[in-house]
Protein backbone atom coordinates (compact mmCIF):
# COMPACT_ATOMS: atom_id res chain seq x y z
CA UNK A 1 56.93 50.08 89.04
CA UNK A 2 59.95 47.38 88.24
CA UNK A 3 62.37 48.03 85.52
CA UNK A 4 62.86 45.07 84.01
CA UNK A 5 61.02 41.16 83.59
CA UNK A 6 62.80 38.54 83.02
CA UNK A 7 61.06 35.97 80.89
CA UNK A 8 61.83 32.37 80.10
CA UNK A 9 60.32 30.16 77.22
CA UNK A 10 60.32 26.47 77.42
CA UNK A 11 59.36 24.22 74.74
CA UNK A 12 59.29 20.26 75.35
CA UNK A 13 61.62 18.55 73.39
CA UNK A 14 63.17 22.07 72.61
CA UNK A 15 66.99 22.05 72.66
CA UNK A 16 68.66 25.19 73.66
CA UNK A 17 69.30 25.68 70.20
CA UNK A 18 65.35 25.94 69.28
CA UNK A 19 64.82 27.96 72.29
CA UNK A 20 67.03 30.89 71.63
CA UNK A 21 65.00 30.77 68.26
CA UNK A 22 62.05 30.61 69.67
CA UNK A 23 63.34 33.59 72.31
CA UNK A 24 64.62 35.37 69.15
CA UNK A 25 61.23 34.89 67.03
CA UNK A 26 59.44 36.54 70.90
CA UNK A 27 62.40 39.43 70.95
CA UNK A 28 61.72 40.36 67.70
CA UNK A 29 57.81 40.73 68.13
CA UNK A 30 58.52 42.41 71.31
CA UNK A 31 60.72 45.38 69.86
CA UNK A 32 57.71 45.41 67.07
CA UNK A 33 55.28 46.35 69.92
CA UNK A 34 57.53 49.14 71.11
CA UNK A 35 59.84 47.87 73.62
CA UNK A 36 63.27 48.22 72.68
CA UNK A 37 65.60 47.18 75.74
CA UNK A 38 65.23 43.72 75.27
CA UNK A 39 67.88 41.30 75.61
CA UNK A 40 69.05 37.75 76.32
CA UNK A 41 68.69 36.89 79.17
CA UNK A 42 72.56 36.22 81.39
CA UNK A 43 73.21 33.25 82.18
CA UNK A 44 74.77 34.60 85.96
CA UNK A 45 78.42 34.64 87.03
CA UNK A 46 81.54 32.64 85.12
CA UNK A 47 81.98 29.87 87.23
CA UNK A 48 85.13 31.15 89.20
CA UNK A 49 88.33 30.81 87.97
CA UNK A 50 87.52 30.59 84.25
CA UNK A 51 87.47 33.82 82.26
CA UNK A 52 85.43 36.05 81.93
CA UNK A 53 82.61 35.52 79.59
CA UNK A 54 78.69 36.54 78.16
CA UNK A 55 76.93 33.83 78.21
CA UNK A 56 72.90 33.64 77.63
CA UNK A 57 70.34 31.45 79.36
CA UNK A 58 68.62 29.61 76.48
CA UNK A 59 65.50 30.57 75.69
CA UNK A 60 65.33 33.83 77.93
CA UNK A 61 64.84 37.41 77.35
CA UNK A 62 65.43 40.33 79.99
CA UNK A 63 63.06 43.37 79.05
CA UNK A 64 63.75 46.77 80.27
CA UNK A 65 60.27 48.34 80.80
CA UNK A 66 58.70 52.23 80.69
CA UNK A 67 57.60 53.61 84.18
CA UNK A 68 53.82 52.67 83.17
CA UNK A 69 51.63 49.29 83.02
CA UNK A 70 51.52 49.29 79.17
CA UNK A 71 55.03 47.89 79.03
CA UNK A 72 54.37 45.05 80.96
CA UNK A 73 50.93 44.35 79.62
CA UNK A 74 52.92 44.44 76.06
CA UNK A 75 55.39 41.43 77.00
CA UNK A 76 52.48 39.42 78.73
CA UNK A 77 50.24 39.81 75.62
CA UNK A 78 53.05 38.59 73.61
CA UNK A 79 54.45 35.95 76.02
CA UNK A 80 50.36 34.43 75.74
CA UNK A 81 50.25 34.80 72.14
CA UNK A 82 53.41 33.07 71.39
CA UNK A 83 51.95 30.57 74.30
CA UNK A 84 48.78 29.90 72.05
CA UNK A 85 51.01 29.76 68.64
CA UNK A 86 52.85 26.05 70.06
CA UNK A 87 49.91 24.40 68.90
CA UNK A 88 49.95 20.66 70.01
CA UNK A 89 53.27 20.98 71.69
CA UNK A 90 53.45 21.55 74.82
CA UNK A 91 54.88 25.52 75.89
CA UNK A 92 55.58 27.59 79.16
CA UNK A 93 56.48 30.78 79.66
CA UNK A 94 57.58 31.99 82.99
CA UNK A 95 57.50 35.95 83.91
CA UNK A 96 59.62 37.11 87.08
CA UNK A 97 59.88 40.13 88.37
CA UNK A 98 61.77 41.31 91.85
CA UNK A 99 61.42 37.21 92.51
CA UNK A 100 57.60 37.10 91.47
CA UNK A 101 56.98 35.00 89.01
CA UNK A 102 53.84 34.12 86.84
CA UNK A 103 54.37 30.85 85.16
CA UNK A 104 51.97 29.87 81.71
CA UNK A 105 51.34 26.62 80.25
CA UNK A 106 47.88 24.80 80.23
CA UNK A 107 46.02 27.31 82.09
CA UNK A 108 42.59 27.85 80.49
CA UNK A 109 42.36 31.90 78.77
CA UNK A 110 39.76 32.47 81.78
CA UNK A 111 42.76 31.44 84.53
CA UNK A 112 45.80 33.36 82.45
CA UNK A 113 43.64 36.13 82.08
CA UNK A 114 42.91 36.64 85.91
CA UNK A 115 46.38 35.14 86.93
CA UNK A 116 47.91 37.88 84.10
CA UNK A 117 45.85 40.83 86.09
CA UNK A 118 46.77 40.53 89.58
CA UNK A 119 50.40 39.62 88.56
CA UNK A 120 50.15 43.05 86.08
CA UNK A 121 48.18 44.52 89.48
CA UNK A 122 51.08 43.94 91.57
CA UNK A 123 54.02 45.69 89.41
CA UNK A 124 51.89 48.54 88.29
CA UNK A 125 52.55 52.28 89.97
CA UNK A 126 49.27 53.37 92.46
């Protein structure tokens, strides 16, 4: 199984103020449900020739996962709950792991929950 997901929130309207909160208010909840590598997410390499710096992608998280399923089950069941908590405003979340990505918005519960499986399916040790 992968390591690590990296996970994106995206809020319309959200500034990348809001959506380090919002990645923040998701981080938190995350550590709550027993994962405790979780980080912002890096932004990538200093552009070259400036120095050298830490900068985060707003609104992401990268989550270090356990060797089993539960992990990742445990950031998508968070990722969908904080998906259903935006209430009228529209909110994505986008999972990606090894370059496979599952992207949530207005999927119906019956889509997410198949779409969540074979994603879950896919990163999951035999």
């Amino acid at each position: 199984m992968t390591s690590a997901v990296r996970v994106q929130l995206g809020e319309d309207g959200a500034d990348a103020e809001r959506a380090d909160q919002l990645a923040g208010y998701l981080r938190r909840e995350l550590i709550e449900r027993g994962l405790s590598d979780v980080k912002a997410l890096p932004a990538g390499e200093a552009p070259p020739g400036s120095r050298g710096f830490d900068a985060a992608t707003a609104g992401g998280l990268l989550v270090t996962l356990g060797k089993s399923a539960d992990g990742l089950r445990s950031v998508v069941a968070a990722a969908r709950e904080w998906l259903s908590r935006g209430g009228r405003v529209k909110r994505t979340v986008r999972l990606e792991i090894d370059g496979d990505v599952l992207e949530l918005s207005e999927a119906s519960l019956s889509d997410q929950d198949k779409l969540v499986d074979l994603f879950v399916s896919r990163h999951s040790a035999p």
